[in-house]
C-alpha atoms as a PDB file:
ATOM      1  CA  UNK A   1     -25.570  -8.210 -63.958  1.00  0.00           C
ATOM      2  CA  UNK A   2     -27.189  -5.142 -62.954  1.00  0.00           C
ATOM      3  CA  UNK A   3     -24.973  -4.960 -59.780  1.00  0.00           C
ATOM      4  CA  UNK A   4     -21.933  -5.252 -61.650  1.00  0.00           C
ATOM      5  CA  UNK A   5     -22.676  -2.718 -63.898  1.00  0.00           C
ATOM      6  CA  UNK A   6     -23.276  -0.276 -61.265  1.00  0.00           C
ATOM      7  CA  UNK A   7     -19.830  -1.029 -59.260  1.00  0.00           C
ATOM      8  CA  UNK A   8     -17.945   0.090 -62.980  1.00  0.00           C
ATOM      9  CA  UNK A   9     -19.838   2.911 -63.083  1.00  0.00           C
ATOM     10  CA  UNK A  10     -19.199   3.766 -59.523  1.00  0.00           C
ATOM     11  CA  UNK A  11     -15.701   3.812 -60.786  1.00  0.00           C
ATOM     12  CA  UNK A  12     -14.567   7.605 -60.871  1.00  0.00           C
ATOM     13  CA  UNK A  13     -13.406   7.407 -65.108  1.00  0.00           C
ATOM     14  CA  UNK A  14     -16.384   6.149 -65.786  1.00  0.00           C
ATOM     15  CA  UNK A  15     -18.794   8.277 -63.360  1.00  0.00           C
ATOM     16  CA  UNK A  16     -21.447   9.716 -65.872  1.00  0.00           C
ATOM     17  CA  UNK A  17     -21.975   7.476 -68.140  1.00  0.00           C
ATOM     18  CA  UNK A  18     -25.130   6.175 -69.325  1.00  0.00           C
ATOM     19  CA  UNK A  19     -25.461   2.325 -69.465  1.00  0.00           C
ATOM     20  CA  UNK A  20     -25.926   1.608 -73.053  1.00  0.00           C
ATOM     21  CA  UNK A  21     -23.019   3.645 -73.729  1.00  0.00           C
ATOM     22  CA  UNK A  22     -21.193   1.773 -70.747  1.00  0.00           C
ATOM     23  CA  UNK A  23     -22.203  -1.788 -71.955  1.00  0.00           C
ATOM     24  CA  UNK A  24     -20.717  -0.453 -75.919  1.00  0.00           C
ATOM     25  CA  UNK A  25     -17.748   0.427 -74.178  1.00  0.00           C
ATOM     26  CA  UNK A  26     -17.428  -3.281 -72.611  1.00  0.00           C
ATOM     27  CA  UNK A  27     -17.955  -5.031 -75.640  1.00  0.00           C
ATOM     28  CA  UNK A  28     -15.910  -2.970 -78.310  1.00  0.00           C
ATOM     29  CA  UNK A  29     -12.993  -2.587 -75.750  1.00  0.00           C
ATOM     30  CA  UNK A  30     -10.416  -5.229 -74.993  1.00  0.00           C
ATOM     31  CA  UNK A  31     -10.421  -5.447 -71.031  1.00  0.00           C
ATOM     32  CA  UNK A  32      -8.464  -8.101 -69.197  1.00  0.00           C
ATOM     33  CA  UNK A  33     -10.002  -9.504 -65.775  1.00  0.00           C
ATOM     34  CA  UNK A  34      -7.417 -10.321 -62.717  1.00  0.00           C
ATOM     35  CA  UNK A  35      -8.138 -12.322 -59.663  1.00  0.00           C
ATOM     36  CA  UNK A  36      -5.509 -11.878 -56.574  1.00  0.00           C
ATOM     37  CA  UNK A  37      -5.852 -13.503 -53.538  1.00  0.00           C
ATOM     38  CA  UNK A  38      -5.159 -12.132 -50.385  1.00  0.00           C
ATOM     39  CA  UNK A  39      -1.305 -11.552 -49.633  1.00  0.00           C
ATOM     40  CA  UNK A  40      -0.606 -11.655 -53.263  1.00  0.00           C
ATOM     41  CA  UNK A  41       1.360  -8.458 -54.282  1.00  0.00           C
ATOM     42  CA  UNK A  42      -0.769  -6.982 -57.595  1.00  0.00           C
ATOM     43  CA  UNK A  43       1.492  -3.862 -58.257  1.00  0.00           C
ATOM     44  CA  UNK A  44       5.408  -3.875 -57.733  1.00  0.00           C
ATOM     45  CA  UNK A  45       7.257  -0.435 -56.454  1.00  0.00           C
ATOM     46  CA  UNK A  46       8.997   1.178 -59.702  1.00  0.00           C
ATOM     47  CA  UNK A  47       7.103  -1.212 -62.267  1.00  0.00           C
ATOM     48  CA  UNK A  48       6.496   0.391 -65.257  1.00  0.00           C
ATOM     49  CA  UNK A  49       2.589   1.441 -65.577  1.00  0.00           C
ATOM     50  CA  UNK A  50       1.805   0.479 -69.178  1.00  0.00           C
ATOM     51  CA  UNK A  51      -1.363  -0.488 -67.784  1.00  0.00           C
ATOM     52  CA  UNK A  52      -4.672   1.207 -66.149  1.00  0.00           C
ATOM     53  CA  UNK A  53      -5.972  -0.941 -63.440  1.00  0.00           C
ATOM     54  CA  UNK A  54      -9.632  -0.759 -61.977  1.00  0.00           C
ATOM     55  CA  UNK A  55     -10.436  -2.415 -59.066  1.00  0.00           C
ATOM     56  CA  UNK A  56     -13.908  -3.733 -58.927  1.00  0.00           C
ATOM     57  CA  UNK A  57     -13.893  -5.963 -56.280  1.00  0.00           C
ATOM     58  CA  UNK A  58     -12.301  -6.510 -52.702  1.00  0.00           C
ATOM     59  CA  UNK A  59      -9.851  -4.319 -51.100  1.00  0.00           C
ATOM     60  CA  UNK A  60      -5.933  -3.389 -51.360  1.00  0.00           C
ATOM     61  CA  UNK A  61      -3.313  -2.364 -49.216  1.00  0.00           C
ATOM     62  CA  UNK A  62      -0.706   0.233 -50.784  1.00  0.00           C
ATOM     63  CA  UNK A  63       2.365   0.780 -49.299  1.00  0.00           C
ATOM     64  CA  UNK A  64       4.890   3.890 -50.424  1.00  0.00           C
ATOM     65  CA  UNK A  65       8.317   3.910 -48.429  1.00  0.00           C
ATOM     66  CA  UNK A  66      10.648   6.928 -48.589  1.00  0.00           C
ATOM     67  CA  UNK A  67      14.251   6.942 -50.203  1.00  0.00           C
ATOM     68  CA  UNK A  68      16.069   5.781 -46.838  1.00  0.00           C
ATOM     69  CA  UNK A  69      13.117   3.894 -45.717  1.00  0.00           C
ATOM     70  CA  UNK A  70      12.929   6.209 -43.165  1.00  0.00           C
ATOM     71  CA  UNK A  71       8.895   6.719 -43.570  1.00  0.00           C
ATOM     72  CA  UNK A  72       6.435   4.515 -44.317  1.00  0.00           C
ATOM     73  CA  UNK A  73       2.615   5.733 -45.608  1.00  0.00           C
ATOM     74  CA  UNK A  74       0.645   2.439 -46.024  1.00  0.00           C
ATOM     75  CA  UNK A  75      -3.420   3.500 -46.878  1.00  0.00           C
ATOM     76  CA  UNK A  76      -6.460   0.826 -47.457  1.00  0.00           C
ATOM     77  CA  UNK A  77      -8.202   0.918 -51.043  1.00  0.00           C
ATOM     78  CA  UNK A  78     -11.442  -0.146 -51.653  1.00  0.00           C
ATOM     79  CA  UNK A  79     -13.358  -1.509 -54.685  1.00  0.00           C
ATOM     80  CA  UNK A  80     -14.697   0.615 -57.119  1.00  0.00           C
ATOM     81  CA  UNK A  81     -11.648   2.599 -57.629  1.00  0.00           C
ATOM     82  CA  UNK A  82      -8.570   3.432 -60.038  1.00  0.00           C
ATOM     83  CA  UNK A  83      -5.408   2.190 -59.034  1.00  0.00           C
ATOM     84  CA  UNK A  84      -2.688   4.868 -59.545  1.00  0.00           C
ATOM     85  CA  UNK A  85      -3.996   6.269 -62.423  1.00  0.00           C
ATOM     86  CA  UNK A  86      -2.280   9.282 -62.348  1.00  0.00           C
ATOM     87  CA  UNK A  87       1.203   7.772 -63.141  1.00  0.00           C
ATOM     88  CA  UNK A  88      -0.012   6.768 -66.222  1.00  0.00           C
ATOM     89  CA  UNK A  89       1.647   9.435 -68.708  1.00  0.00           C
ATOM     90  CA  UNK A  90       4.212  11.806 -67.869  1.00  0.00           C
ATOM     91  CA  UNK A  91       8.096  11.458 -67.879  1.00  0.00           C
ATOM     92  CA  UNK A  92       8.255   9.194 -64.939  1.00  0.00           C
ATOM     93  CA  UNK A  93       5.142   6.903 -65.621  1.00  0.00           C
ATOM     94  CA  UNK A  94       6.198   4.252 -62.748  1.00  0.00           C
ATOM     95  CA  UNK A  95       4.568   3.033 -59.958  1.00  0.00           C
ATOM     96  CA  UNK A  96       5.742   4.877 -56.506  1.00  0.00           C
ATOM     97  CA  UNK A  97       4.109   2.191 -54.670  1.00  0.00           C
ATOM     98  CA  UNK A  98       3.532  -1.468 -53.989  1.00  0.00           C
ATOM     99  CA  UNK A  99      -0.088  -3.024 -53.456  1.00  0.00           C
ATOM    100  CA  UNK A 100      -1.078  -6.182 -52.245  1.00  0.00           C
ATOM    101  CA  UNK A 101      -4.321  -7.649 -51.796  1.00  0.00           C
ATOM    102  CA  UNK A 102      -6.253  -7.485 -48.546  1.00  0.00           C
ATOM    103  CA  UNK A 103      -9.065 -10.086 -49.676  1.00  0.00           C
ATOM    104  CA  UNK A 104     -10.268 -11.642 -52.780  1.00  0.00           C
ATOM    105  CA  UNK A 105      -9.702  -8.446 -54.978  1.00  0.00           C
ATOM    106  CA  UNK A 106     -10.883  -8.517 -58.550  1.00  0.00           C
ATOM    107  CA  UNK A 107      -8.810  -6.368 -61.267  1.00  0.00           C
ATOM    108  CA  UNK A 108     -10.162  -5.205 -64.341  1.00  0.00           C
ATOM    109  CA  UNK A 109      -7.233  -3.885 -66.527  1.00  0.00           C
ATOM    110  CA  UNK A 110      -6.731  -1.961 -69.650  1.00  0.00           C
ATOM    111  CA  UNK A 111      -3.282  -1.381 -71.357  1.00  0.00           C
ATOM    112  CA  UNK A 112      -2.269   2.520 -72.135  1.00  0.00           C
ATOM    113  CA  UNK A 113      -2.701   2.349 -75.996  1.00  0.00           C
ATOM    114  CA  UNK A 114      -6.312   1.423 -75.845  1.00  0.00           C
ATOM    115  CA  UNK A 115      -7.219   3.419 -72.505  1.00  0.00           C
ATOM    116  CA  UNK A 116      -5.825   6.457 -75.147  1.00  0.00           C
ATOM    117  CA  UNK A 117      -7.903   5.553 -77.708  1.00  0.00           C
ATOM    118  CA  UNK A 118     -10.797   5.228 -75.591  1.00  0.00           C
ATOM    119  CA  UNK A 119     -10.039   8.725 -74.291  1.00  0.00           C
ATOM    120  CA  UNK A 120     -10.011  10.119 -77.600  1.00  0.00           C
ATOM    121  CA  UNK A 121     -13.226   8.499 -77.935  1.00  0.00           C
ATOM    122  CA  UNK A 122     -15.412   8.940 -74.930  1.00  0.00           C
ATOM    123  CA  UNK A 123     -15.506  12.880 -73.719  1.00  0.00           C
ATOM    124  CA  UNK A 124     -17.334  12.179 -70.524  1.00  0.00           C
ATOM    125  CA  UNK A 125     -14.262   9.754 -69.533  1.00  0.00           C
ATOM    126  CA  UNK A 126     -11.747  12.146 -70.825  1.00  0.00           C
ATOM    127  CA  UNK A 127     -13.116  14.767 -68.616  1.00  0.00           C
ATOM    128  CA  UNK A 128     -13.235  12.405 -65.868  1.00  0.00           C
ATOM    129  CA  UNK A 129      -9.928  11.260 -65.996  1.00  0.00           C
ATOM    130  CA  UNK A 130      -8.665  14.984 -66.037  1.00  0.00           C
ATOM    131  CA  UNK A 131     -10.627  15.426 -63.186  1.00  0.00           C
ATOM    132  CA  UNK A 132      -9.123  12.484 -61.020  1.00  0.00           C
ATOM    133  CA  UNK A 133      -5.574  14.237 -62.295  1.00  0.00           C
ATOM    134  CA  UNK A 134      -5.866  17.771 -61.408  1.00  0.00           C
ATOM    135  CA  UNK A 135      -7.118  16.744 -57.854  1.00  0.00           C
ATOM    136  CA  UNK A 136      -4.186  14.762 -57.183  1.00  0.00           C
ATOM    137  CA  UNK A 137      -2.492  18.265 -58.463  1.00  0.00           C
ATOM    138  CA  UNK A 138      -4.688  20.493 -55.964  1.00  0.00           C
ATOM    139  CA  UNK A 139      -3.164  18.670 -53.115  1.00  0.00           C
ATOM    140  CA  UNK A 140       0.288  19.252 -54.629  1.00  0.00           C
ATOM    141  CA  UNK A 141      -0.325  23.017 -54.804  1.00  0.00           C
ATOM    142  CA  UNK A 142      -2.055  22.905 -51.535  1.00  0.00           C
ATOM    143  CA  UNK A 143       1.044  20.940 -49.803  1.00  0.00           C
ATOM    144  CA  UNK A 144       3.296  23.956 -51.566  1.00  0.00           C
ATOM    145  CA  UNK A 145       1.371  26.740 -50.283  1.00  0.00           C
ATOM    146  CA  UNK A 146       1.186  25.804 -46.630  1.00  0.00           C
ATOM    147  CA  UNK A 147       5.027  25.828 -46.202  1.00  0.00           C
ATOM    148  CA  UNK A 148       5.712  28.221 -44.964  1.00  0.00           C
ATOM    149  CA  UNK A 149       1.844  28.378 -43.034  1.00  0.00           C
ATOM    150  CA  UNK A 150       1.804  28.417 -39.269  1.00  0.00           C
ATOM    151  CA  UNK A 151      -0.673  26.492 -39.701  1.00  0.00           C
ATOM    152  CA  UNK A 152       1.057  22.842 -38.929  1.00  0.00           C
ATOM    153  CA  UNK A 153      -2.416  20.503 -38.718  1.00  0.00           C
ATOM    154  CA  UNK A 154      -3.099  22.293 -42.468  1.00  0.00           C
ATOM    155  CA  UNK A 155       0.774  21.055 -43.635  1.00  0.00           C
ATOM    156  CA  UNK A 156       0.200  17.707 -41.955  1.00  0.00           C
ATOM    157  CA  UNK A 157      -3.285  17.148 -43.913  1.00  0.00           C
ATOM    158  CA  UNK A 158      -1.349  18.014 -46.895  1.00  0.00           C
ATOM    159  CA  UNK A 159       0.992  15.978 -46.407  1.00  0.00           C
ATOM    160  CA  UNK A 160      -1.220  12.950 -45.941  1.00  0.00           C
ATOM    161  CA  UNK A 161      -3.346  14.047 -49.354  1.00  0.00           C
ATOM    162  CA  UNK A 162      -0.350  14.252 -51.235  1.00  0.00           C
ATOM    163  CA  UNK A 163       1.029  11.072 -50.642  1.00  0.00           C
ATOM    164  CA  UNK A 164      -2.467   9.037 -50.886  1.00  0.00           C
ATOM    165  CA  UNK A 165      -5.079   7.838 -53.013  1.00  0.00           C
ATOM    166  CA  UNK A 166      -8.893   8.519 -53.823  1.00  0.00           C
ATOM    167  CA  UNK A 167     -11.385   7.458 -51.290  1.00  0.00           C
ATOM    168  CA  UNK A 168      -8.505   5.844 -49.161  1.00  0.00           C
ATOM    169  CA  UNK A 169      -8.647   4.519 -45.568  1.00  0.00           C
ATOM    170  CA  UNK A 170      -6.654   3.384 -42.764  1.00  0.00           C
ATOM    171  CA  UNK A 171      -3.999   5.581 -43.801  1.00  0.00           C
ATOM    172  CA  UNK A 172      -0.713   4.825 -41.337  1.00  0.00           C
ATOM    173  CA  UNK A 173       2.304   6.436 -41.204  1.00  0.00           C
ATOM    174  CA  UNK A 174       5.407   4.429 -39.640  1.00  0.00           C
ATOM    175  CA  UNK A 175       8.073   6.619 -38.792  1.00  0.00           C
ATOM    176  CA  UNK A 176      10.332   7.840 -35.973  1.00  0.00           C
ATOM    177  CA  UNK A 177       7.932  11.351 -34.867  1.00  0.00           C
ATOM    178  CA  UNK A 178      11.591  12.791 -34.504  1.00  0.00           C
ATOM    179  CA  UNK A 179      11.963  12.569 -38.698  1.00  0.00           C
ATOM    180  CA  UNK A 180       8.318  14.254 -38.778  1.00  0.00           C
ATOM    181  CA  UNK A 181       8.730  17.239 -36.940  1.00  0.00           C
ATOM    182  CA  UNK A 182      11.743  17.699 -38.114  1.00  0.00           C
ATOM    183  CA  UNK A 183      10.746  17.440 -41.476  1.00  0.00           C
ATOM    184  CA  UNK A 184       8.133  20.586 -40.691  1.00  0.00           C
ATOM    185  CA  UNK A 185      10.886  22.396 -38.539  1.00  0.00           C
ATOM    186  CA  UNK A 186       8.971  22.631 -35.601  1.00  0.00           C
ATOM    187  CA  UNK A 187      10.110  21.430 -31.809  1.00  0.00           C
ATOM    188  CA  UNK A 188       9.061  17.841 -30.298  1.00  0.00           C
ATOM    189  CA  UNK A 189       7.375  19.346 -27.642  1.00  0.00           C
ATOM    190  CA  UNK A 190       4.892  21.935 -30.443  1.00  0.00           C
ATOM    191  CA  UNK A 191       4.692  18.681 -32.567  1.00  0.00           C
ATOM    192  CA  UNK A 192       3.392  16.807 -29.656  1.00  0.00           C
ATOM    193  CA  UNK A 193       0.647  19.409 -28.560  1.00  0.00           C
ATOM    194  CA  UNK A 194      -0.631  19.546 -32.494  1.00  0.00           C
ATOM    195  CA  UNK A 195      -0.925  15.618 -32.770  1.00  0.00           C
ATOM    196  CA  UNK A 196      -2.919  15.821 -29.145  1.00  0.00           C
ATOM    197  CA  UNK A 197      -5.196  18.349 -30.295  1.00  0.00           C
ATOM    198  CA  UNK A 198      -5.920  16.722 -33.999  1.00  0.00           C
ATOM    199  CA  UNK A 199      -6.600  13.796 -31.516  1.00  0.00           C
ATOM    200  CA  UNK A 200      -9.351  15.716 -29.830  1.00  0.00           C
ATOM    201  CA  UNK A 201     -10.954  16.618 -32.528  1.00  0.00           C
ATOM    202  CA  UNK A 202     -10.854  12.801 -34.289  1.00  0.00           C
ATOM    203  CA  UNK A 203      -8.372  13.701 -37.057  1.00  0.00           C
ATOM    204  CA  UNK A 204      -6.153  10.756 -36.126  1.00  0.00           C
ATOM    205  CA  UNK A 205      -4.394   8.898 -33.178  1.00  0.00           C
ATOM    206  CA  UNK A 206      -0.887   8.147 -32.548  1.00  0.00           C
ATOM    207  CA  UNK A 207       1.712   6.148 -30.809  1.00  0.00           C
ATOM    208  CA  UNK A 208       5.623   5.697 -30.895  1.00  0.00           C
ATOM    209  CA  UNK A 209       5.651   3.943 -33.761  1.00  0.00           C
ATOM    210  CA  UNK A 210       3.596   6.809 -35.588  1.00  0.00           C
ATOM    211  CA  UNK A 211       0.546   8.009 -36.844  1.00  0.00           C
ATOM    212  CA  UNK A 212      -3.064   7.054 -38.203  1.00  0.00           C
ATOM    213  CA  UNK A 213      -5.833   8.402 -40.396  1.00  0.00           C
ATOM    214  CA  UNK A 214      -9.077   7.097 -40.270  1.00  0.00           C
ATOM    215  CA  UNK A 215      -9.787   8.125 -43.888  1.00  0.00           C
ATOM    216  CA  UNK A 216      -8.412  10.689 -46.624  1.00  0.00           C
ATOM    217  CA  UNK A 217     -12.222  12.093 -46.913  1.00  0.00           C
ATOM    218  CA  UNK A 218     -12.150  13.056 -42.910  1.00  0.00           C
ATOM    219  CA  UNK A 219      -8.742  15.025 -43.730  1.00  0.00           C
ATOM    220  CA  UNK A 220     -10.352  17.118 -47.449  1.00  0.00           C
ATOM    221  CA  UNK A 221     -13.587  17.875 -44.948  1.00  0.00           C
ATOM    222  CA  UNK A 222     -11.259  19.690 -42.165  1.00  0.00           C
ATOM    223  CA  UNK A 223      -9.722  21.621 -45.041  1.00  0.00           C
ATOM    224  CA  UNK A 224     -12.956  22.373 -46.655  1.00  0.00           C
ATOM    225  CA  UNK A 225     -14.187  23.734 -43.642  1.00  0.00           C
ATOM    226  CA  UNK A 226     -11.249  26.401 -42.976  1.00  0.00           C
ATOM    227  CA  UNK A 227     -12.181  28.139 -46.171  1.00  0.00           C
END
């Protein structure tokens, strides 16, 4: 029991807590427990998120595909963690993704009505879940800012940040590298030379079919350390 209590509390909402406050939480709050197997899809692309969903156990794969299909981010999320938390609320509270499970992967779900009321509750999870939204809103500002930076390893990390999740892994974009450099305005041959030299200093690898992240953490620790 005492393992299990200490994978929720790993969880980033509920990071803080003590465990008598934890273990009132679990019995006056009506959570639902989901078991996926592997291959089985767990969160549909456009679904409506009337739901929080905590993964406690196992390991997902997320996959978000641009409008024309034309780019393909696919990143590795481990147990504890939130699944898309931050499309909760908001005017557009969808899913921009699909997930489907890598291995066993155990769910522990709360619908939005009673995830409010425990906000309203529980300050230490209210701040916690502000937290996990304003960093997802840091990368946004940080993708904004770098632009127009000449800076083009900073835009790609960006990039990546923006368009991933907490803690992820195995982060791989599938795309043509012609849509990609493009898409930051700079010549094949400058694009090339920047991917070699991120290579060289372990950022990620490459191919012709595109590019891969080892982890989201490795990208926010090269950023941290140009400031």
């Amino acid at each position: 029991m005492d393992s299990i209590y200490d994978t929720l509390l790993q969880i980033p909402t509920f990071q803080g807590l003590a465990r008598n406050r934890f273990n009132e939480i679990l019995g006056n709050t009506r959570f639902h427990f989901l078991k996926y197997l592997p291959g089985e899809q767990l969160i549909f692309e456009n679904e409506p998120c009337n739901d929080i969903k905590f993964l406690i156990s196992g390991s997902v794969r997320s996959e978000n595909l641009s409008n024309f299909k034309k780019v393909r981010i696919t990143e590795t999320i481990a147990a504890p963690n939130v699944l898309i938390g931050n499309h909760l609320f908001g005017s557009m509270p969808y899913s921009p993704v699909s997930m489907y499970a890598i291995e066993d992967a155990g769910i522990m779900q709360l619908n939005k009505q009673s995830f409010i009321d425990l906000l309203q509750k529980d300050r230490i999870i209210l701040l916690n879940y502000i937290n996990m939204i304003s960093h997802k809103t840091h990368s946004s500002i940080g993708a904004f800012r770098n632009i127009s930076s000449n800076s083009i390893k900073e835009r790609l990390c960006y990039f990546v940040l923006t368009y991933t999740q907490y803690k992820s892994s195995d982060i791989r974009i599938t795309c043509k590298h012609r849509d990609l450099y493009s898409f930051f305005g700079i010549q094949r041959s400058i694009y090339i030379d920047i991917l070699n030299d991120m290579r060289a200093s372990g950022l990620l690898e490459y191919d012709s079919h595109g590019i891969y992240f080892e982890s989201r953490d490795k990208l926010q620790e090269y950023l941290a350390g140009l400031n």
